[in-house]
Protein backbone atom coordinates (compact mmCIF):
# COMPACT_ATOMS: atom_id res chain seq x y z
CA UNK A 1 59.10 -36.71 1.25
CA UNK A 2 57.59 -39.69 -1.09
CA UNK A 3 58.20 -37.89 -4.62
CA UNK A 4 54.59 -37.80 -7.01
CA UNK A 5 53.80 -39.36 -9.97
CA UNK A 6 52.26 -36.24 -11.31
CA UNK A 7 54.46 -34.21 -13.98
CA UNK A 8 53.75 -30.92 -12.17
CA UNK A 9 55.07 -27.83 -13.35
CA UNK A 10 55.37 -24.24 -11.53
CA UNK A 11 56.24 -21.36 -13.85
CA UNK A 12 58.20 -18.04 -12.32
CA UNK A 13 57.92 -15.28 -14.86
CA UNK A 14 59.85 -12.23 -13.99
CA UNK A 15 60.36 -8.73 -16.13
CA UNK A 16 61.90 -10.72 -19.32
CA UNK A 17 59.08 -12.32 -20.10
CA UNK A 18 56.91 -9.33 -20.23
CA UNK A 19 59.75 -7.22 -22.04
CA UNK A 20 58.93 -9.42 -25.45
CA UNK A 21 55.55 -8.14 -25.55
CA UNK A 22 57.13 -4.41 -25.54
CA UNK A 23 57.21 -3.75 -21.85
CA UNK A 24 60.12 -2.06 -20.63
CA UNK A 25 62.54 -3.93 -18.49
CA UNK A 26 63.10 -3.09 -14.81
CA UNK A 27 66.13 -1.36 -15.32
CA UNK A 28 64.39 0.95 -17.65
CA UNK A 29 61.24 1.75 -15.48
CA UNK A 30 62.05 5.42 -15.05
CA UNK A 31 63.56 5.60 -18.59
CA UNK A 32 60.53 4.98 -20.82
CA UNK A 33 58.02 7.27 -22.55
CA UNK A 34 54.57 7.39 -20.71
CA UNK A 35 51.23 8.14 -21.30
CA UNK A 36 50.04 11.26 -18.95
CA UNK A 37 46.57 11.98 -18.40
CA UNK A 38 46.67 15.19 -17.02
CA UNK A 39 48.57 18.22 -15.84
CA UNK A 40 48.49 17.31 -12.44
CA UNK A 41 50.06 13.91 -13.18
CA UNK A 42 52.50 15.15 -15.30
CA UNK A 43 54.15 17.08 -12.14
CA UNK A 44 53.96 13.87 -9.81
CA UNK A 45 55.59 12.43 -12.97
CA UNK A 46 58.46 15.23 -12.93
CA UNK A 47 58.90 14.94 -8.99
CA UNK A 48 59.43 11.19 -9.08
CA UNK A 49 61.98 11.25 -12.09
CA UNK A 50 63.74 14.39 -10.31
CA UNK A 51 64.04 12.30 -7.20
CA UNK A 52 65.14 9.40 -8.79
CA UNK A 53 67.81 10.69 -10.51
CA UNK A 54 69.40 12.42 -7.42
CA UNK A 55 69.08 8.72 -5.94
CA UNK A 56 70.85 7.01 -8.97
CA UNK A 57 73.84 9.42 -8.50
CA UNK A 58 73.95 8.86 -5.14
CA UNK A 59 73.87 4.80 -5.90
CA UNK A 60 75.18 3.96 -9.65
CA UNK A 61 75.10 0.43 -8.98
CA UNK A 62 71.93 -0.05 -7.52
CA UNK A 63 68.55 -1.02 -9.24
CA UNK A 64 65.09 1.20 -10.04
CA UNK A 65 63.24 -1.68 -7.72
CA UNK A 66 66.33 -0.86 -4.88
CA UNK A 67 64.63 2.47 -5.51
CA UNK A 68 61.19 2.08 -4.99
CA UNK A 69 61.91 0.03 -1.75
CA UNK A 70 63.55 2.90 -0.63
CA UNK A 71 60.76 5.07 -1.04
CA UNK A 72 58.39 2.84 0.33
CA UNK A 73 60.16 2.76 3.44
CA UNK A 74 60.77 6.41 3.58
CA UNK A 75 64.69 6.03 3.64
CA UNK A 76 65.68 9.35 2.78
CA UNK A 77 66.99 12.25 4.72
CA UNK A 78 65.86 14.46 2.20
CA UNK A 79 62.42 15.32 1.43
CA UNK A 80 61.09 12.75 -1.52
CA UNK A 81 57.60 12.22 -3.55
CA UNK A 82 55.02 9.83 -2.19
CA UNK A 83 55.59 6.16 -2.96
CA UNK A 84 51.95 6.28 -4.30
CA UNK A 85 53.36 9.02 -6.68
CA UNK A 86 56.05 6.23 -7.79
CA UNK A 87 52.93 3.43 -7.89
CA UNK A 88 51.02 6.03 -10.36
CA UNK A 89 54.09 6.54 -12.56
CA UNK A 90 54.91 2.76 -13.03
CA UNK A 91 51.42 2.17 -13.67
CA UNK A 92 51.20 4.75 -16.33
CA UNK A 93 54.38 3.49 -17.70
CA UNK A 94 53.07 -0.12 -17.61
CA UNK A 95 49.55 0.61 -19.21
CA UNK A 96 50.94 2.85 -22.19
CA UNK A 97 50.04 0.32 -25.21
CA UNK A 98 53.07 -0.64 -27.12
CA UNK A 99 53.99 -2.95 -29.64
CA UNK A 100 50.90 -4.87 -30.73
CA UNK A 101 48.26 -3.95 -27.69
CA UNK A 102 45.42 -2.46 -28.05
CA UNK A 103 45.53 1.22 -28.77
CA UNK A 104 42.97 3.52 -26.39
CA UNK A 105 42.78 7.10 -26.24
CA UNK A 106 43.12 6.21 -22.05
CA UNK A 107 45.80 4.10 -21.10
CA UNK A 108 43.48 2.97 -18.09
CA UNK A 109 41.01 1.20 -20.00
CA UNK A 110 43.37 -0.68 -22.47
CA UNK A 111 45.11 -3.18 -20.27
CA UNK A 112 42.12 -5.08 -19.08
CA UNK A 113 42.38 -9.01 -17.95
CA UNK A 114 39.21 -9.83 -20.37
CA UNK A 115 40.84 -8.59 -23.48
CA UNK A 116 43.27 -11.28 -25.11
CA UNK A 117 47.12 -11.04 -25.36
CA UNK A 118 48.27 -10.13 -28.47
CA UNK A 119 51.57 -11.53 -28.14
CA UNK A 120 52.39 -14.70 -29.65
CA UNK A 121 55.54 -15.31 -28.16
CA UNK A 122 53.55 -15.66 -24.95
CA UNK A 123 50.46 -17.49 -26.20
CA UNK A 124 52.97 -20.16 -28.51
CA UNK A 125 54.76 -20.60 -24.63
CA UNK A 126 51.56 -21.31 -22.95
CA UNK A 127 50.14 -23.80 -24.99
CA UNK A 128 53.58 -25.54 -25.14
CA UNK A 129 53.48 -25.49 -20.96
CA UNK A 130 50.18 -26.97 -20.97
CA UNK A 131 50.01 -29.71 -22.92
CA UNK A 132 53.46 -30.64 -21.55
CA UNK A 133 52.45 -31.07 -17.83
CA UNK A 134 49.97 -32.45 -15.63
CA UNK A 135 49.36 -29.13 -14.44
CA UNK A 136 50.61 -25.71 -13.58
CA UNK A 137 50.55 -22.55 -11.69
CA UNK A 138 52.35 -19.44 -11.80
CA UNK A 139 54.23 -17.31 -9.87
CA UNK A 140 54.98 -13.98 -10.63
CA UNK A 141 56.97 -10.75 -9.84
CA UNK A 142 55.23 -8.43 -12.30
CA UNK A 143 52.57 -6.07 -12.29
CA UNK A 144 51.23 -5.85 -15.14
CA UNK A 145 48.64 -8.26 -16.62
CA UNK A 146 49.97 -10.22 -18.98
CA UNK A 147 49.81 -13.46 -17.75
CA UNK A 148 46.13 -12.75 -17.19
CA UNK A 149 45.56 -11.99 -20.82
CA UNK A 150 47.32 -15.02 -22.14
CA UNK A 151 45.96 -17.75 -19.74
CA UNK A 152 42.07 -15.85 -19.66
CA UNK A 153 39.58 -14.79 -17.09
CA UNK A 154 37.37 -17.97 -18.36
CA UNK A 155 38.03 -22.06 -19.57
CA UNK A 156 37.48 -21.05 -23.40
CA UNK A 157 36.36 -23.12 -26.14
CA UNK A 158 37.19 -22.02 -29.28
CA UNK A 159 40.47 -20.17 -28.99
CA UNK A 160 43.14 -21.00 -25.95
CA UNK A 161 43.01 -20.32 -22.76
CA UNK A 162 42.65 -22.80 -19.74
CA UNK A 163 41.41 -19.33 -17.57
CA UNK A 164 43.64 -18.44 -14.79
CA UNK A 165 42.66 -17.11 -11.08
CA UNK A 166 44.52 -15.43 -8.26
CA UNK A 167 46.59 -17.80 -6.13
CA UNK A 168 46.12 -17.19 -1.90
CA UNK A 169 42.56 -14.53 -2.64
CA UNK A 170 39.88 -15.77 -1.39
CA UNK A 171 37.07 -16.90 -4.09
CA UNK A 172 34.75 -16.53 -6.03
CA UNK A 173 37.21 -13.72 -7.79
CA UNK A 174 35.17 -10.86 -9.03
CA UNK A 175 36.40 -8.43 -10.74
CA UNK A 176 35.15 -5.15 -11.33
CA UNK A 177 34.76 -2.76 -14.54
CA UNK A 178 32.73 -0.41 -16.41
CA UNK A 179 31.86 -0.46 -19.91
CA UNK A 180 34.87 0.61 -22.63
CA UNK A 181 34.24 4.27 -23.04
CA UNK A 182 34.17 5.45 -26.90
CA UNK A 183 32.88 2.50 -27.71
CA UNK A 184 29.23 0.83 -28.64
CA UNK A 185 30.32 -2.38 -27.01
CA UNK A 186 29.32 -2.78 -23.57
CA UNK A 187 31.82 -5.59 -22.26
CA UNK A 188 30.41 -7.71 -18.14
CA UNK A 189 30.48 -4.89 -16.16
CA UNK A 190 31.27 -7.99 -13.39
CA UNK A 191 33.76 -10.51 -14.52
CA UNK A 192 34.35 -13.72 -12.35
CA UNK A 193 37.69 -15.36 -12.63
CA UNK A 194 37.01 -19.02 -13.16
CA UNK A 195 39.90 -20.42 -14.22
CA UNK A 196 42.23 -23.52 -13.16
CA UNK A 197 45.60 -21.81 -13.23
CA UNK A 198 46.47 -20.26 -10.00
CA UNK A 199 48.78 -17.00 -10.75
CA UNK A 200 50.34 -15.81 -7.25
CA UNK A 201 51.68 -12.27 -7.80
CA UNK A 202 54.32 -11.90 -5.12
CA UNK A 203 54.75 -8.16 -5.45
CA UNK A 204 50.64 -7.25 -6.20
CA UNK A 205 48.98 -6.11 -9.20
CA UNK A 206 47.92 -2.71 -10.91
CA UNK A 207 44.37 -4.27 -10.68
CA UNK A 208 44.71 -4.52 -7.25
CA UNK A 209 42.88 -2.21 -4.40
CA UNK A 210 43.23 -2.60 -1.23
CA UNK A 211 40.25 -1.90 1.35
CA UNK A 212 39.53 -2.35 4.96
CA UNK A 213 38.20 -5.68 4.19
CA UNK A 214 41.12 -7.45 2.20
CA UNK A 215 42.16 -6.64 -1.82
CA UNK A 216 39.03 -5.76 -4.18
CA UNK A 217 39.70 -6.34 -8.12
CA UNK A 218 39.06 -4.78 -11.11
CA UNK A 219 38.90 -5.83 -14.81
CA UNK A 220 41.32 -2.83 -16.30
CA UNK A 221 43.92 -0.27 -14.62
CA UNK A 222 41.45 2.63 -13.55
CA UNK A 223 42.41 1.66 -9.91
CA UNK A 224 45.42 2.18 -9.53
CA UNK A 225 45.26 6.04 -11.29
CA UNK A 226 42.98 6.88 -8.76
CA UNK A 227 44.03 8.63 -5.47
CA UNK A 228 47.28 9.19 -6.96
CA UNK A 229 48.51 5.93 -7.53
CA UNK A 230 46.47 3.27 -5.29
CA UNK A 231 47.16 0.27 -6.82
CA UNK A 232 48.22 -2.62 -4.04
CA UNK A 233 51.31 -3.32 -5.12
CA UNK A 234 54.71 -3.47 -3.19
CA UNK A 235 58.70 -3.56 -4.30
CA UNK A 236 61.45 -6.40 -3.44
CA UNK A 237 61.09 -6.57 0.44
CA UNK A 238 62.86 -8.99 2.75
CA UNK A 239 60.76 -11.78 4.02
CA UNK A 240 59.73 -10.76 7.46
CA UNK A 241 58.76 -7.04 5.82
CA UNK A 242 55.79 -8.84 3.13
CA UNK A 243 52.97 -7.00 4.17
CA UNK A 244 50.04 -9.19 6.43
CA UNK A 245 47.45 -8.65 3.05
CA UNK A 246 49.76 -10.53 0.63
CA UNK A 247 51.38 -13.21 3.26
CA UNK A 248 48.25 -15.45 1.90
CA UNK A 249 49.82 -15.17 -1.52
CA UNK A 250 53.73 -15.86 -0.62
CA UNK A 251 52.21 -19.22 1.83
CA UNK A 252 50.14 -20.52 -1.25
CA UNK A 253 52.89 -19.51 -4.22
CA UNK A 254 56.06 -21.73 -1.52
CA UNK A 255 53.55 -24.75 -1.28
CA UNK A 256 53.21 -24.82 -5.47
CA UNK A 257 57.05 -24.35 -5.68
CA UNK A 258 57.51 -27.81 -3.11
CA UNK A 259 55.31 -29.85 -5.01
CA UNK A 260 56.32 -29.01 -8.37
CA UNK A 261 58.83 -31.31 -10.27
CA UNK A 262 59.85 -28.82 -12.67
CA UNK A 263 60.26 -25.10 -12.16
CA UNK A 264 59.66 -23.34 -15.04
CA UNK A 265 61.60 -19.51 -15.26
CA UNK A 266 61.09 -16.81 -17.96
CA UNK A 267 62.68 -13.71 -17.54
CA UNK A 268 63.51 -13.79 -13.50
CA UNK A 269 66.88 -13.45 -12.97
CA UNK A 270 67.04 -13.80 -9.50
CA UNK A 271 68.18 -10.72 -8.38
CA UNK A 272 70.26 -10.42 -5.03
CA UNK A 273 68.16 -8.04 -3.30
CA UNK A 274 64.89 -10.02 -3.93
CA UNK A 275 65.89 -11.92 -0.78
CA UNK A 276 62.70 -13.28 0.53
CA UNK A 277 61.88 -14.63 -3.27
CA UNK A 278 65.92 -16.25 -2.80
CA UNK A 279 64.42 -17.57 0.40
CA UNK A 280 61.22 -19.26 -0.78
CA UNK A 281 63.07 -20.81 -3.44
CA UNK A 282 65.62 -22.14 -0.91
CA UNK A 283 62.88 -24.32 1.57
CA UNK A 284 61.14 -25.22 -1.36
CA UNK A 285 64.18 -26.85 -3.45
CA UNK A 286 63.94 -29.39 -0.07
CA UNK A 287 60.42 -30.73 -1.73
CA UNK A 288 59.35 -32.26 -5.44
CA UNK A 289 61.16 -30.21 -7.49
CA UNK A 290 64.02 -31.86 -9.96
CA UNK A 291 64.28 -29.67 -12.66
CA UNK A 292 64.87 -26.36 -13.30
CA UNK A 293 64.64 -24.74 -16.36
CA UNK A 294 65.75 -21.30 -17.20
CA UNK A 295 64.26 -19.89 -20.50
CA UNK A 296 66.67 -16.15 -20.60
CA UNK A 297 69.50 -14.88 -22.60
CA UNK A 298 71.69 -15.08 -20.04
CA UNK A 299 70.18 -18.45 -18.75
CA UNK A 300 73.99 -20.15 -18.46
CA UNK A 301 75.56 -16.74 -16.67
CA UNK A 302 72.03 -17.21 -13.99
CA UNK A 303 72.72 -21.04 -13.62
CA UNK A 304 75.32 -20.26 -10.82
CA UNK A 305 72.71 -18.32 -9.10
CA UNK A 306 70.00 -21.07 -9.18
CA UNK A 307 71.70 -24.32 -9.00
CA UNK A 308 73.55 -22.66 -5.39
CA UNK A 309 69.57 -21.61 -4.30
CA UNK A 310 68.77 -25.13 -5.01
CA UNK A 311 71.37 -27.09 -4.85
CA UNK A 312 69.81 -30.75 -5.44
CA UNK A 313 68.11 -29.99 -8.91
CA UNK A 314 69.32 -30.03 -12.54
CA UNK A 315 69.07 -26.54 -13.96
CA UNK A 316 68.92 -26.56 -17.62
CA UNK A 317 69.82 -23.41 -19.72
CA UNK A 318 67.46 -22.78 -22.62
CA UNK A 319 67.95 -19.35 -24.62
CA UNK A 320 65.20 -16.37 -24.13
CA UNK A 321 61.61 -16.16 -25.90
CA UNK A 322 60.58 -17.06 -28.55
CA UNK A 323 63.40 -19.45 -29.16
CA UNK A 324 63.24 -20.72 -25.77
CA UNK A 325 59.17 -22.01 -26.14
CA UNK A 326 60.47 -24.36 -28.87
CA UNK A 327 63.41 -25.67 -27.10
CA UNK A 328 61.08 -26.63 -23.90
CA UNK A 329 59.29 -29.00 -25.46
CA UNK A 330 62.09 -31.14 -26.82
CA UNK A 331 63.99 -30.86 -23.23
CA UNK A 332 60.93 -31.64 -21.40
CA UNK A 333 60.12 -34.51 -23.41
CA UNK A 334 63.66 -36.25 -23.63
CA UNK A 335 63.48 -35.59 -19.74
CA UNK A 336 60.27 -37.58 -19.27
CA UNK A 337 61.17 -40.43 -21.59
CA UNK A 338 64.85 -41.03 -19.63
């Protein structure tokens, strides 16, 4: 394959990158306080964390993701809580504001892709990634919407924000919402994404819903608190086991990866069970890509792991955020000019 001229960049952004912004990490999904909505809730709440416990004794060394993959394909022996109970809880757990967010009476109105990121460890990395490359898109394993927030719905003018859009949906992207409750604003009740960054979110989205006819999106969370925990996402899965409604994603997100010269990782360490990520990476090392660069504080113990997925690239070990944002430019730079 004739390599391009183009300075192309894809950027895989795993749980570390949203655990600066006050997110918990993976590990610590079942572990961290939660905003409940109701009484009702609060017992799905109870049966998941009862259930999950009784699996983590059973399996000490094995991972709260290892967990939900279980449960979404109905593993046990013993009788176990919904995996839609399990999509409610993490969504609850990933819209409670923390840190600097926004503060709502409702966690499912606060996370919403039209209101800005208010982390500046994750804006400062953005703008460095952009003006560095000839362009970009991202793939990601998270749920939440950060990403969103920090690249924006829409090309702005006066502030940052290239606008982003869903990698492998279909477009024109419109995405539902309702006017902020408690409120005299009265944000687009229909938002179109009309960006030029495609995000491909391997493993779905909270603001994801799927219907008959493919995945409808919304602006904020509500979604995925409805029906007990609706939200179209999915856990690790091996390759062949990707569900047929995000396939379009995973075949759009491995044709960035080959004809990207740099890879660009924040926070993904590769995990071992995330096997059909592993494999992606794999057939796509075989393309453009030359460079990868690991922004993580454990970057040099996860080289191992990335320079044997792809063994003909350079994988350079930059510490975590925000450190990390500052370092890429200088190592992207002295790469270009050698």
């Amino acid at each position: 394959m004739a390599k391009s001229e183009a300075n192309l960049a894809c950027c895989i952004v795993g749980a570390g990158y949203s655990h600066v912004a006050g997110l918990p990490l993976t590990s610590n999904l079942f572990s961290t306080d939660v905003a409940v909505t109701s009484k009702r809730a609060a017992a799905r709440f109870d049966a998941v964390w009862e259930d999950y416990d009784k699996w983590q004794a059973e399996n000490p060394s094995r991972n709260p993701e290892e967990y939900l993959a279980d449960l979404y394909h109905n593993f046990f022996a013993r009788p176990a809580p919904p995996f839609s109970w399990a999509v409610e809880l993490i969504t609850a757990v990933l819209a409670t504001p923390r840190a600097t967010d926004v503060r709502m009476i409702n966690p499912r109105y606060g996370a919403r892709v039209i209101t800005p990121s208010y982390c500046s460890m994750h804006n400062n990395l953005w703008r460095s990634i952009i003006g560095l490359f000839d362009g970009i898109s991202v793939l990601t394993t998270n749920y939440d919407l950060l990403v969103e927030r920090s690249l924006r719905h829409r090309p702005m003018k006066r502030v940052f924000g290239p606008g982003c859009y869903y990698g492998g949906i279909p477009r024109p992207q419109v995405l539902k919402g309702n006017a902020l409750p408690f409120t005299v604003h009265t944000p687009e009740r229909w938002v179109e994404l009309r960006g030029t960054v495609p995000i491909y979110k391997l493993h779905g989205s909270l603001n994801w819903t799927r219907t008959d006819t493919g995945i409808e999106l919304s602006q904020d969370l509500r979604a995925a608190f409805r029906q007990y925990g609706n939200a179209a996402i999915v856990p690790p899965l091996p390759e062949k086991q990707v569900p047929a409604w995000l396939r379009p994603v995973w075949i759009e997100a491995e044709t960035e990866l080959a004809r990207a010269k740099f890879w660009v990782v924040c926070g993904y360490s590769l995990p071992s069970y995330d096997t059909a990520i592993e494999e992606i990476f794999r057939r796509s090392s075989e393309g453009e890509v030359e460079h990868i660069i690991l922004m993580d504080p454990f970057s040099k113990e996860l080289r191992k792991r990335y320079s044997s997925t792809a063994p003909s690239t350079v994988v350079h070990c930059l510490p975590g955020l925000p450190e990390g944002a500052r370092e890429l430019h200088n190592r992207v730079k002295d790469i270009l000019c050698a």
